[in-house]
N, C-alpha and C. Protein backbone atom coordinates (compact mmCIF):
# COMPACT_ATOMS: atom_id res chain seq x y z
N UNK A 1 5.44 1.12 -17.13
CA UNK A 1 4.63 2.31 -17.04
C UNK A 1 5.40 3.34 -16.23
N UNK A 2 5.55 4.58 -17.00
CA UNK A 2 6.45 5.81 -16.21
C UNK A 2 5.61 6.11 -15.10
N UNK A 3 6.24 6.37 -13.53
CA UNK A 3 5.81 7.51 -12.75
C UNK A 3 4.41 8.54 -13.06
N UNK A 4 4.66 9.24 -13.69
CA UNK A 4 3.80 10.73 -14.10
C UNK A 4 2.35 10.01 -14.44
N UNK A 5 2.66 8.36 -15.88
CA UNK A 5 1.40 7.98 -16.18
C UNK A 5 0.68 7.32 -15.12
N UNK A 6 1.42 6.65 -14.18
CA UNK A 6 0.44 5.36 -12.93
C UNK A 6 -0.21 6.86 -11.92
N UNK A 7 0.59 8.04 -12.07
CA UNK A 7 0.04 8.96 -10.86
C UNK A 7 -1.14 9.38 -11.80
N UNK A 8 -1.21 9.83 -13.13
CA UNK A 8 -2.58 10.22 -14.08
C UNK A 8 -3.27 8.96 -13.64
N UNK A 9 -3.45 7.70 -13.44
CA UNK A 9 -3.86 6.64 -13.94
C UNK A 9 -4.61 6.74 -12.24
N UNK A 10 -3.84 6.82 -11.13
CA UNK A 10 -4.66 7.04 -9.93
C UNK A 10 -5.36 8.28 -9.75
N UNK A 11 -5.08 9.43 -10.25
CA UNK A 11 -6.25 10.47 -10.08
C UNK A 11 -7.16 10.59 -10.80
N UNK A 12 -7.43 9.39 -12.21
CA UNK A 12 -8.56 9.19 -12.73
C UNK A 12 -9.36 8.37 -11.71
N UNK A 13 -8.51 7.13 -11.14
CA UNK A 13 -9.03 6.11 -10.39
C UNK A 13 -9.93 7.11 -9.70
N UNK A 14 -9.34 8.67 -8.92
CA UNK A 14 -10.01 9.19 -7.42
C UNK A 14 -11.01 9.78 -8.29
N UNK A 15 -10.68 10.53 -9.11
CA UNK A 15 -12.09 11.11 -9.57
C UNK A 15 -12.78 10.28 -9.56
N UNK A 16 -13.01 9.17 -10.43
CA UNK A 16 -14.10 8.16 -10.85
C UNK A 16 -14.78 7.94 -9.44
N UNK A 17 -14.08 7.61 -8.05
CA UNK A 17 -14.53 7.18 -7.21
C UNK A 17 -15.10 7.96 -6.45
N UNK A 18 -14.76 9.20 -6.94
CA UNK A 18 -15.91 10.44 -6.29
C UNK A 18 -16.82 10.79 -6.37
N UNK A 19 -16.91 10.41 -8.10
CA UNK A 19 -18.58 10.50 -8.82
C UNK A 19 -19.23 9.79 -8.42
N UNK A 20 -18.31 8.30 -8.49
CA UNK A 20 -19.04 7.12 -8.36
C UNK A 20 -20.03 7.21 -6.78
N UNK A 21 -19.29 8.06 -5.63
CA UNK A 21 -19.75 8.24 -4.64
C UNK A 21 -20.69 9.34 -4.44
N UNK A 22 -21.23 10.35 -5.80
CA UNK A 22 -21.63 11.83 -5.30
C UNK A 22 -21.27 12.80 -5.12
N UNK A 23 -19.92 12.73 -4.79
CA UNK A 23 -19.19 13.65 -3.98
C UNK A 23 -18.62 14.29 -5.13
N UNK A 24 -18.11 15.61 -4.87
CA UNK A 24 -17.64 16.23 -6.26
C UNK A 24 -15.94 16.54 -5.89
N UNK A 25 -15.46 16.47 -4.51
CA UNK A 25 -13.73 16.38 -4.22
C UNK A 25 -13.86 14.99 -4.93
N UNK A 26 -12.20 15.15 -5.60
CA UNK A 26 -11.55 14.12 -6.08
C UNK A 26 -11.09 12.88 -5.36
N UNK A 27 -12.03 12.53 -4.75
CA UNK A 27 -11.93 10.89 -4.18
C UNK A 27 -12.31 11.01 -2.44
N UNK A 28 -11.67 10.12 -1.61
CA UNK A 28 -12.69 10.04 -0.52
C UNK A 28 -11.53 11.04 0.73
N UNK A 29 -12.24 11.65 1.60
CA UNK A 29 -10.81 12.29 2.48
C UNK A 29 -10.34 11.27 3.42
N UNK A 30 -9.22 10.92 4.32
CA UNK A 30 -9.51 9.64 5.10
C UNK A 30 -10.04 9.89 6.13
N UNK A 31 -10.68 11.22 6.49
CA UNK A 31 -11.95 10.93 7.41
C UNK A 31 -13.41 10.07 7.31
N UNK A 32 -13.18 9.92 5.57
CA UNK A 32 -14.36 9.55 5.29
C UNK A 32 -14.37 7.99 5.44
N UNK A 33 -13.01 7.65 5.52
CA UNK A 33 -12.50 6.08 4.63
C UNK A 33 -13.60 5.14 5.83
N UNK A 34 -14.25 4.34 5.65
CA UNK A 34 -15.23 3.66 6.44
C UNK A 34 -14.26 2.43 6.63
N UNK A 35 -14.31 1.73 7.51
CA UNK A 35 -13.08 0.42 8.49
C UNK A 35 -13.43 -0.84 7.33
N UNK A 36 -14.67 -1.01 6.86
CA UNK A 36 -14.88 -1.81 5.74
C UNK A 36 -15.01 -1.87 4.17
N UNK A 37 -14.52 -0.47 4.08
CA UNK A 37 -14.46 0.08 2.61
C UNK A 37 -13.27 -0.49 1.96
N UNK A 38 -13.31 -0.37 0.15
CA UNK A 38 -11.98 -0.96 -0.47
C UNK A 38 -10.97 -0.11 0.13
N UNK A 39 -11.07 1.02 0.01
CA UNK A 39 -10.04 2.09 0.62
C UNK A 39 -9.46 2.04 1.82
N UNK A 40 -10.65 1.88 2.75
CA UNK A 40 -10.30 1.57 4.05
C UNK A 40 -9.09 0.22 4.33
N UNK A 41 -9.64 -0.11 3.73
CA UNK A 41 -8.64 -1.85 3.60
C UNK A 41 -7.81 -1.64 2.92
N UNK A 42 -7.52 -0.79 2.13
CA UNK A 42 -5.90 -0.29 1.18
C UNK A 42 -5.34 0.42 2.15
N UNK A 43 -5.72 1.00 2.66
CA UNK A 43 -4.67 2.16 3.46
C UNK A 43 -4.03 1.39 4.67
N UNK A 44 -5.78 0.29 5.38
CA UNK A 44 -4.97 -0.53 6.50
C UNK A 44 -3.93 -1.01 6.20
N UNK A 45 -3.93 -1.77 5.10
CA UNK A 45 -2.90 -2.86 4.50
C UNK A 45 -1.24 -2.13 4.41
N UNK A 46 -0.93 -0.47 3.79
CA UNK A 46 -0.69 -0.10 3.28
C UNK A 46 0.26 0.57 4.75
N UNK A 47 -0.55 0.87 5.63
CA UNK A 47 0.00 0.77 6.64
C UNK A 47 0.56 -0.41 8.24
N UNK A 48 0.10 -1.41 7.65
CA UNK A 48 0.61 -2.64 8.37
C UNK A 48 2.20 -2.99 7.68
N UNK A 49 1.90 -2.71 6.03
CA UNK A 49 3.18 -2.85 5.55
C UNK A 49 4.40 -1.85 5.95
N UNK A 50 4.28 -0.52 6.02
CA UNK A 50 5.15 0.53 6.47
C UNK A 50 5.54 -0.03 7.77
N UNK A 51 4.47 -0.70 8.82
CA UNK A 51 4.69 -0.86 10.06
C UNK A 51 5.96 -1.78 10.53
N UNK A 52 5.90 -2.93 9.97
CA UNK A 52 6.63 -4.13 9.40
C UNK A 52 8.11 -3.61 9.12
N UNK A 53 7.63 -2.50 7.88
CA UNK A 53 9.48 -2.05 7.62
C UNK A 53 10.37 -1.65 8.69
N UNK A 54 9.33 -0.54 9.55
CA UNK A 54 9.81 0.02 10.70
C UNK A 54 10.50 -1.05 11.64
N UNK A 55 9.55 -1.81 11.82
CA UNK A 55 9.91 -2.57 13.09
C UNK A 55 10.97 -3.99 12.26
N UNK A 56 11.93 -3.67 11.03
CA UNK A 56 12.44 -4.55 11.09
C UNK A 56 13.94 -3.65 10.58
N UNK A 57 13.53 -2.43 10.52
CA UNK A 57 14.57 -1.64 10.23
C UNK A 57 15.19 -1.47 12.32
N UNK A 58 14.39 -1.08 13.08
CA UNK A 58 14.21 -0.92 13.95
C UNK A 58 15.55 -1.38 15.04
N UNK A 59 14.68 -3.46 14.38
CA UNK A 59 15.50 -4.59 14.82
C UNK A 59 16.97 -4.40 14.23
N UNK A 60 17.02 -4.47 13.53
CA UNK A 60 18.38 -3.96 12.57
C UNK A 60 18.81 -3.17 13.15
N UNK A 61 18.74 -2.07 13.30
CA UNK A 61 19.63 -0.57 14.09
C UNK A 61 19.92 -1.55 15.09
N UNK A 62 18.96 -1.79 16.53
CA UNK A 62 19.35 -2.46 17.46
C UNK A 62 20.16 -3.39 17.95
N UNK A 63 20.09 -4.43 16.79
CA UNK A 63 21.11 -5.32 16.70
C UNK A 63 22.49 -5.19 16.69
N UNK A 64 22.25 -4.06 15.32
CA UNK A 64 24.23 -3.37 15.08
C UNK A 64 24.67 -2.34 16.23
N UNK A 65 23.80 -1.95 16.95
CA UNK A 65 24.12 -1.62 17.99
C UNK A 65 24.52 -2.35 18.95
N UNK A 66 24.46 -3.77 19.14
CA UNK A 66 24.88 -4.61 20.17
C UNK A 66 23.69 -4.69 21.62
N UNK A 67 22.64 -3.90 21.07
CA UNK A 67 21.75 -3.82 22.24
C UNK A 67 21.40 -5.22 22.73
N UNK A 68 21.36 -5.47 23.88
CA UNK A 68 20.96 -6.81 24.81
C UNK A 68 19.54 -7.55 24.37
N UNK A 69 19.84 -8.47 23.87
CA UNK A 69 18.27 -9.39 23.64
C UNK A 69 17.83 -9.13 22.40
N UNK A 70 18.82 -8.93 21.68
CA UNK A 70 18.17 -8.68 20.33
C UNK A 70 19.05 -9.77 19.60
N UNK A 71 18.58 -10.80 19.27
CA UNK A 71 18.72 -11.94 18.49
C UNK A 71 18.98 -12.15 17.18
N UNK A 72 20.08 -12.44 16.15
CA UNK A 72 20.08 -11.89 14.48
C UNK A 72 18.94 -13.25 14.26
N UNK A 73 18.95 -13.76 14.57
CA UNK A 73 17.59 -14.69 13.63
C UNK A 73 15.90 -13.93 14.12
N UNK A 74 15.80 -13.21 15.36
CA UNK A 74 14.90 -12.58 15.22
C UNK A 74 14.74 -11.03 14.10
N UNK A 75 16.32 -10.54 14.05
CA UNK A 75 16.09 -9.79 12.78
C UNK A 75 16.11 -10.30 11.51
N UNK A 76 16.53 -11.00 11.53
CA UNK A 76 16.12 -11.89 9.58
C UNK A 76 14.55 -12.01 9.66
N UNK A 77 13.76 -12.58 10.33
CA UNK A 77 12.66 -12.81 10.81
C UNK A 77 12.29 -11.55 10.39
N UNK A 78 12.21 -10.67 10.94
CA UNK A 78 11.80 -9.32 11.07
C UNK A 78 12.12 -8.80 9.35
N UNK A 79 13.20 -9.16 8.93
CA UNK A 79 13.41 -8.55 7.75
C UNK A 79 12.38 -9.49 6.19
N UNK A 80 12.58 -10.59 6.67
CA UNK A 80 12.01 -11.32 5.79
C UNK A 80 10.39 -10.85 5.41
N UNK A 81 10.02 -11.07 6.99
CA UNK A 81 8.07 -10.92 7.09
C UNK A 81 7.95 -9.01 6.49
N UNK A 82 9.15 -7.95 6.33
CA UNK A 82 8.67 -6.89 5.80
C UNK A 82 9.37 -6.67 4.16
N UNK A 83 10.05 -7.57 3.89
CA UNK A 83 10.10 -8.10 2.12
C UNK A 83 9.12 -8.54 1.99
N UNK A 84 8.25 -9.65 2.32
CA UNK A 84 7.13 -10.45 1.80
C UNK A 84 6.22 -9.75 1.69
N UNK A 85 5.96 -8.40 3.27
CA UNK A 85 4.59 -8.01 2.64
C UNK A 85 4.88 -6.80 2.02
N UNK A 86 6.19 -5.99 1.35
CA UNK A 86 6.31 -5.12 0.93
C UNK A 86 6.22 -5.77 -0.59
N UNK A 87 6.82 -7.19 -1.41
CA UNK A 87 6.67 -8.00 -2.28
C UNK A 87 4.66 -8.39 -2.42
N UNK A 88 4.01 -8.55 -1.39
CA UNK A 88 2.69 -8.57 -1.72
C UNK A 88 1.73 -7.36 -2.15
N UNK A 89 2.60 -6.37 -1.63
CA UNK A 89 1.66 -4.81 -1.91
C UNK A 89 2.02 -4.33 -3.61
N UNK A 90 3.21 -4.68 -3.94
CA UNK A 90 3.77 -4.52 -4.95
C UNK A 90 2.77 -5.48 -6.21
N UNK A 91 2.97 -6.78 -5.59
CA UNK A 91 1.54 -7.57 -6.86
C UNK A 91 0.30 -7.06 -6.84
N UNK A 92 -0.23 -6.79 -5.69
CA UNK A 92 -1.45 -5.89 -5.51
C UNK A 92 -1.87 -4.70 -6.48
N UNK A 93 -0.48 -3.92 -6.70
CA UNK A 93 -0.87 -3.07 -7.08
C UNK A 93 -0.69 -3.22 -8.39
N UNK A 94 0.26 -3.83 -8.73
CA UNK A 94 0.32 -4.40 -10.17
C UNK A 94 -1.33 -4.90 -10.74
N UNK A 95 -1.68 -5.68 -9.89
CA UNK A 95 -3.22 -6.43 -10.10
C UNK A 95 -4.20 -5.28 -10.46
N UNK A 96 -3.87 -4.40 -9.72
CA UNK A 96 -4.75 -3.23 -9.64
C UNK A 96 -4.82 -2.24 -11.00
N UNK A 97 -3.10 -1.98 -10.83
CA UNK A 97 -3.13 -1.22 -12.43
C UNK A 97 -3.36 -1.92 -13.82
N UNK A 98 -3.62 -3.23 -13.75
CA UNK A 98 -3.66 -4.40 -14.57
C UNK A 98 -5.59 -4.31 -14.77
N UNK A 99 -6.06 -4.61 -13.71
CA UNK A 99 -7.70 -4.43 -13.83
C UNK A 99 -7.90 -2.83 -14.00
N UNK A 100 -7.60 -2.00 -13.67
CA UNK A 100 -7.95 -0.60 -14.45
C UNK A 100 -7.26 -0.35 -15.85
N UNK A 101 -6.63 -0.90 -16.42
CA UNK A 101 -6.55 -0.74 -17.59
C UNK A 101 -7.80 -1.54 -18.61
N UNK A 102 -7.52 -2.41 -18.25
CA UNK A 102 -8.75 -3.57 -19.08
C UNK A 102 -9.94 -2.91 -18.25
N UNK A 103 -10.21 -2.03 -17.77
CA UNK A 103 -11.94 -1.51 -17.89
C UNK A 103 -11.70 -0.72 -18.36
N UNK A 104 -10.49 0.62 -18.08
CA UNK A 104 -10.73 1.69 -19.56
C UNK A 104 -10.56 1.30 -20.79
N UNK A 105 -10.14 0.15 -21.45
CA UNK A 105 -9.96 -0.58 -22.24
C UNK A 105 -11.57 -1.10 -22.94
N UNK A 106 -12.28 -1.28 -21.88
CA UNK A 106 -14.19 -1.68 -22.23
C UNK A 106 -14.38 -0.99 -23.65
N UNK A 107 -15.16 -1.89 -24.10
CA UNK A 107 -15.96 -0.40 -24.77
C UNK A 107 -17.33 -0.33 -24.61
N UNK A 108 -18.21 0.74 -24.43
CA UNK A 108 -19.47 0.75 -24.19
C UNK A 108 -20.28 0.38 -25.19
């Protein structure tokens, strides 16, 4: 699936979820995102994963820098745990664009 179609394919997702909510903006603002909402829990996730990269890119700089106490098996560590969950967000979303197709796919 090209770029241009998965970005059409999420601003149907936001509309839908705006109606679905009342609201007539195209999806929720993240002031709105509630700590137990699907959204809320995508974005947490979404940002635990960014967090992960940071702090293993981080370890990395530090290391090749020779900085004191920085351990290469604590950066493999570090690098591994932000492949896995950058590799889990990736099936996620696959899952995701996989179940929104097969409901626009429904027929009424």
């Amino acid at each position: 699936m090209s770029s241009p179609a998965i970005q059409s394919a999420l601003q149907q997702m936001q509309i839908l979820a705006g109606q679905a909510a009342g609201a007539s903006a195209p999806g929720p603002q993240p002031a709105e995102l509630a700590p137990g909402s699907f959204a809320g829990e995508l974005r947490a996730a979404i940002h635990r994963i960014n967090h992960l990269q940071q702090t293993a890119s981080d370890s990395s700089d530090a290391f090749q820098a020779g900085e004191p106490g920085v351990a290469l098996n604590d950066v493999m560590v570090d690098m591994q745990k932000a492949s896995v969950a950058f590799q889990m967000g990736v099936q996620v979303r696959n899952r995701l664009v996989s179940a929104y197709k097969e409901v626009m796919n429904m027929q009424i």
